[in-house]
C-alpha atoms as a PDB file:
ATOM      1  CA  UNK A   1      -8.947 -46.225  -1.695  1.00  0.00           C
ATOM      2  CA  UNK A   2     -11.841 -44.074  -2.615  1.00  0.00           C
ATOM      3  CA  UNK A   3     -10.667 -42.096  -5.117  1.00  0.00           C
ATOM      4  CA  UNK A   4      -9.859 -46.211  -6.765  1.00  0.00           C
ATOM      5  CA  UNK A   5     -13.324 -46.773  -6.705  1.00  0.00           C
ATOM      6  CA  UNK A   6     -14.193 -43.353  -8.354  1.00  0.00           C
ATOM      7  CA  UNK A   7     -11.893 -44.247 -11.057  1.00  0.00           C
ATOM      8  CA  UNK A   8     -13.575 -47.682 -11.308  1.00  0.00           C
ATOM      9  CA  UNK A   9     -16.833 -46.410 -11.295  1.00  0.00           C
ATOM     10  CA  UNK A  10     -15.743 -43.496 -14.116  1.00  0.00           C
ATOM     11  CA  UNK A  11     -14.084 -46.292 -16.506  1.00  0.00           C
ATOM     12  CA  UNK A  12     -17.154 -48.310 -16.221  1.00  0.00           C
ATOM     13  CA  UNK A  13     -19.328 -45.706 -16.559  1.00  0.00           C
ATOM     14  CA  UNK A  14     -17.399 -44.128 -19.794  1.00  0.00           C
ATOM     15  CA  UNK A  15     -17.064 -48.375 -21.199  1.00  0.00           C
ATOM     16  CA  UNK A  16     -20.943 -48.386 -21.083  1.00  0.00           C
ATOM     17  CA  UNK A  17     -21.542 -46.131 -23.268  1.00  0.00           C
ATOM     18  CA  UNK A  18     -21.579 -47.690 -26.447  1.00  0.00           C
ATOM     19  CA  UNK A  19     -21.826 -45.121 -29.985  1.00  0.00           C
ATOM     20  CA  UNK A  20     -23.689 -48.665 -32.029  1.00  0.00           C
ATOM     21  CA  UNK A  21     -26.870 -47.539 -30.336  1.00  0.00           C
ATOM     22  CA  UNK A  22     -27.026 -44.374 -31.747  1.00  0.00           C
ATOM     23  CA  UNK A  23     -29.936 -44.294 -35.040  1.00  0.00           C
ATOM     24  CA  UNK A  24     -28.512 -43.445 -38.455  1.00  0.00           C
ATOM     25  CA  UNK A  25     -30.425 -42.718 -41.723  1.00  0.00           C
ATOM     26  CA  UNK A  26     -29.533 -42.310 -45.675  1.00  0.00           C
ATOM     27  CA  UNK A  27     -32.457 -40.884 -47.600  1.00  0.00           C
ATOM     28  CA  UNK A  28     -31.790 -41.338 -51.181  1.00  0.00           C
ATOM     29  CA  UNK A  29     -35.121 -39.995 -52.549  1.00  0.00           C
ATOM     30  CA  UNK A  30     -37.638 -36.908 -51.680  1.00  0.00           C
ATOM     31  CA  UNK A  31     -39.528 -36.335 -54.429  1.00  0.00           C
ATOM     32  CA  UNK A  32     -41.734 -33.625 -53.310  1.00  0.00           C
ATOM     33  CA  UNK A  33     -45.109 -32.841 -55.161  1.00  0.00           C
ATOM     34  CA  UNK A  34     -48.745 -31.373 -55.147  1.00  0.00           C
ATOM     35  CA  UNK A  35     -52.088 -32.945 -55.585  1.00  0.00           C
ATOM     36  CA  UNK A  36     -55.170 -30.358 -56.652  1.00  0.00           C
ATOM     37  CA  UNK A  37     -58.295 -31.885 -54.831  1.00  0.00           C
ATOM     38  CA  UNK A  38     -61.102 -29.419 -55.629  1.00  0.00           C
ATOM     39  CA  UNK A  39     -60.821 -26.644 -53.933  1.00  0.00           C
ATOM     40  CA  UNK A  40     -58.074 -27.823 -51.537  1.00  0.00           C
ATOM     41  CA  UNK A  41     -55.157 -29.669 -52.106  1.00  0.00           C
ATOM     42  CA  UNK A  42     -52.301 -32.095 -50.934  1.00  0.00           C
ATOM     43  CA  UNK A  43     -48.825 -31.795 -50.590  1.00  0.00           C
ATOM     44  CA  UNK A  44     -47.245 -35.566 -51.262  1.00  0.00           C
ATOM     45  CA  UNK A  45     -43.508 -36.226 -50.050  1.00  0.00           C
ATOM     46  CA  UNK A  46     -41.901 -39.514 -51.732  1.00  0.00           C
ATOM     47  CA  UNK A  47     -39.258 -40.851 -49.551  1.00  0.00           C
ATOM     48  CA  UNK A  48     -37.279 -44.017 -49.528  1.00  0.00           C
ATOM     49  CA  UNK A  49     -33.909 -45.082 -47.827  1.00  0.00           C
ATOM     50  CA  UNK A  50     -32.622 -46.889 -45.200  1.00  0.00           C
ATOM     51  CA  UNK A  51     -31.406 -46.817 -41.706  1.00  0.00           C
ATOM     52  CA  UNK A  52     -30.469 -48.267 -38.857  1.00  0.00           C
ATOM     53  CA  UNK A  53     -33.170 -47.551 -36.227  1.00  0.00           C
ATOM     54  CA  UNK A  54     -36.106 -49.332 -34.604  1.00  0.00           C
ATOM     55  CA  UNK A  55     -38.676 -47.065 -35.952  1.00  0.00           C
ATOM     56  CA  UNK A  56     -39.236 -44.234 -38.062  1.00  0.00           C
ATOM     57  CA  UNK A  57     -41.886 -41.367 -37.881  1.00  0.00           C
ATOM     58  CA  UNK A  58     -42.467 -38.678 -40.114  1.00  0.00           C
ATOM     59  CA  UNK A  59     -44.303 -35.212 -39.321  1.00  0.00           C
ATOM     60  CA  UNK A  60     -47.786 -34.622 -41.439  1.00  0.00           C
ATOM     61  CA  UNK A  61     -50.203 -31.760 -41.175  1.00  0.00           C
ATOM     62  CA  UNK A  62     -54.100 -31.903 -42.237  1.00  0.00           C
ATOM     63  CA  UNK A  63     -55.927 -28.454 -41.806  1.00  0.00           C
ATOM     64  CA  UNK A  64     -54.404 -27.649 -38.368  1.00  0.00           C
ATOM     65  CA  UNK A  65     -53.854 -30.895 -36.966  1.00  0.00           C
ATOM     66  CA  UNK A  66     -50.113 -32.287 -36.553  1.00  0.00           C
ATOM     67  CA  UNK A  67     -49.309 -35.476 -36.284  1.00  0.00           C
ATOM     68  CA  UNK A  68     -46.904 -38.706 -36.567  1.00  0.00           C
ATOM     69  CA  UNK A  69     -47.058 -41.047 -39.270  1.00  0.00           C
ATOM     70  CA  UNK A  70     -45.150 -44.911 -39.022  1.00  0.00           C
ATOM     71  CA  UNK A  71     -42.936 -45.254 -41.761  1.00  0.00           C
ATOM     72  CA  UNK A  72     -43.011 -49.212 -42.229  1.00  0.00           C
ATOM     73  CA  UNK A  73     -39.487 -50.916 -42.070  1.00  0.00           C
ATOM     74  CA  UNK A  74     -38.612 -54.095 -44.064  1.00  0.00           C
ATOM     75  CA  UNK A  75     -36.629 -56.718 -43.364  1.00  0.00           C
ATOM     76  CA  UNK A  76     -33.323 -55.069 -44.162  1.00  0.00           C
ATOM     77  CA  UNK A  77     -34.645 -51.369 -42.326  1.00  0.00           C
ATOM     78  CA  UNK A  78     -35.088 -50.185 -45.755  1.00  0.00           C
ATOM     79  CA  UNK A  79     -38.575 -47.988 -46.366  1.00  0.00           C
ATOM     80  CA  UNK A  80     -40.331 -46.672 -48.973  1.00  0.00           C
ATOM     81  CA  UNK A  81     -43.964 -44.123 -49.100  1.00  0.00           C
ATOM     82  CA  UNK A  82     -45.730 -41.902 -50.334  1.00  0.00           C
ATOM     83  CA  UNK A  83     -46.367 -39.451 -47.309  1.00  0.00           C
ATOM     84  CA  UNK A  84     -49.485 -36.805 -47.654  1.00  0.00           C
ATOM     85  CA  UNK A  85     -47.586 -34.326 -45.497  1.00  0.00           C
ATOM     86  CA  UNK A  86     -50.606 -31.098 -45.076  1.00  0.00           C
ATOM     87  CA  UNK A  87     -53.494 -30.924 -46.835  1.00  0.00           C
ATOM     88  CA  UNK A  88     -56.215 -28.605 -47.135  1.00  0.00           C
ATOM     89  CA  UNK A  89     -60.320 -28.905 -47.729  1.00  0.00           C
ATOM     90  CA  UNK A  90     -60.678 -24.776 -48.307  1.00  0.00           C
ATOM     91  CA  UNK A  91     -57.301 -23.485 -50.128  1.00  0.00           C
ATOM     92  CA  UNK A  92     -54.243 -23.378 -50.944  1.00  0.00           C
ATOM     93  CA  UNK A  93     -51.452 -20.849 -51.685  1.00  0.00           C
ATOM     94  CA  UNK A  94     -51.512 -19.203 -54.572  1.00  0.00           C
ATOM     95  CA  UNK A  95     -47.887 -17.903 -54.857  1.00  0.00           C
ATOM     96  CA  UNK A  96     -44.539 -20.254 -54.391  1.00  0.00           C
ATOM     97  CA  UNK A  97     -44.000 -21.537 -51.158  1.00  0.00           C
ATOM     98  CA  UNK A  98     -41.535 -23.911 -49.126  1.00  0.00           C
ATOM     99  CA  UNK A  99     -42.929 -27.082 -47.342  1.00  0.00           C
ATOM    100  CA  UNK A 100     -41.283 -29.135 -44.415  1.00  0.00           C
ATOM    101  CA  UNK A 101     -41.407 -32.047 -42.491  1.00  0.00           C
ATOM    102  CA  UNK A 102     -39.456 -34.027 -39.560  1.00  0.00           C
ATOM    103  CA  UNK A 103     -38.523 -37.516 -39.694  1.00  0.00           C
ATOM    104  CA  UNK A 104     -37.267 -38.891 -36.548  1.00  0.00           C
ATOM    105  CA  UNK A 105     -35.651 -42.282 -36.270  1.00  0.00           C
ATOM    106  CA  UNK A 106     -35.640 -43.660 -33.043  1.00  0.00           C
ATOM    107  CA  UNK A 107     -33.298 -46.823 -31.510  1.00  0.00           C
ATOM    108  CA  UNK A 108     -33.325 -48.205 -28.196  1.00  0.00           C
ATOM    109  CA  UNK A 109     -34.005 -45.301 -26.066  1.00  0.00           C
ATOM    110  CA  UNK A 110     -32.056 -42.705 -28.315  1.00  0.00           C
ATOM    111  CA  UNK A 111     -33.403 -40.801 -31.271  1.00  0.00           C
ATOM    112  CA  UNK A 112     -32.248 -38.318 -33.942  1.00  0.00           C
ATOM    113  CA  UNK A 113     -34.845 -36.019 -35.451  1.00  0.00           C
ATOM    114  CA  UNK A 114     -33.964 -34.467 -39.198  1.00  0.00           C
ATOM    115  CA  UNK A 115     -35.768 -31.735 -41.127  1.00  0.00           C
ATOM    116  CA  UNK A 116     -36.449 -32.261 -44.706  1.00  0.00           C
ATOM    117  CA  UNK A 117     -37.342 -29.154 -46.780  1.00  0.00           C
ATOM    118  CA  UNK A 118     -39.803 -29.371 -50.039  1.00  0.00           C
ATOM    119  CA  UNK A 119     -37.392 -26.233 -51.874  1.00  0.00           C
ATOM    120  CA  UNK A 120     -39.776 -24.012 -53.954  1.00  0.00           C
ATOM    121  CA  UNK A 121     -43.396 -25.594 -54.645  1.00  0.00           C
ATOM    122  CA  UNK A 122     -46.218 -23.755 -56.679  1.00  0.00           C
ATOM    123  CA  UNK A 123     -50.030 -24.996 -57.164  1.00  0.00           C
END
């Protein structure tokens, strides 16, 4: 009789777990580019798509300090900005480098986070 109420308690368990809560995303543009501001300068990601999440956040950077940005959602969870993701005041490189980001999309109480890289970039 116990183990019957284990295997109750398993199937129940296992038929509550449902895979429509989990997020999903489809970027179909990053346009990454740079933005000379005097001495400093910006590093702009373009990014529209859609997905099926709550909310989403992307990762930005201004002379040492990270943080999250909202990415505003339409009506049909589609989104589309123009994200400053690091800038500087002083400097900024003066060979090629690679810039990143995170955008997490979050639904319910489960989220997926996803790394988007810029490829080369050059002031």
């Amino acid at each position: 009789m116990k183990t019957y109420f284990y295997l109750i308690f398993l199937f129940l368990s296992l038929a509550s777990c449902r895979k429509d809560d989990d997020p999903t995303l489809m970027v179909t543009r990053s346009d990454w580019y740079l933005e000379r501001i005097n001495n400093g300068g910006a590093i702009h990601l373009i990014i529209e798509g859609s997905t099926t999440a709550d909310k989403v956040t992307i990762k930005t950077y201004g002379d040492g300090v990270v943080s999250d940005k909202d990415i505003e959602l339409d009506s049909n969870k589609h989104f589309s900005d123009d994200v400053v993701i690091s800038f500087s005041v002083t400097s900024v490189p003066s060979e090629e480098f690679v810039a990143d980001t995170e955008l997490k999309i979050y639904k319910k109480t489960n989220w997926i986070a996803v790394t988007l890289t810029s490829g080369k970039l050059k002031y």
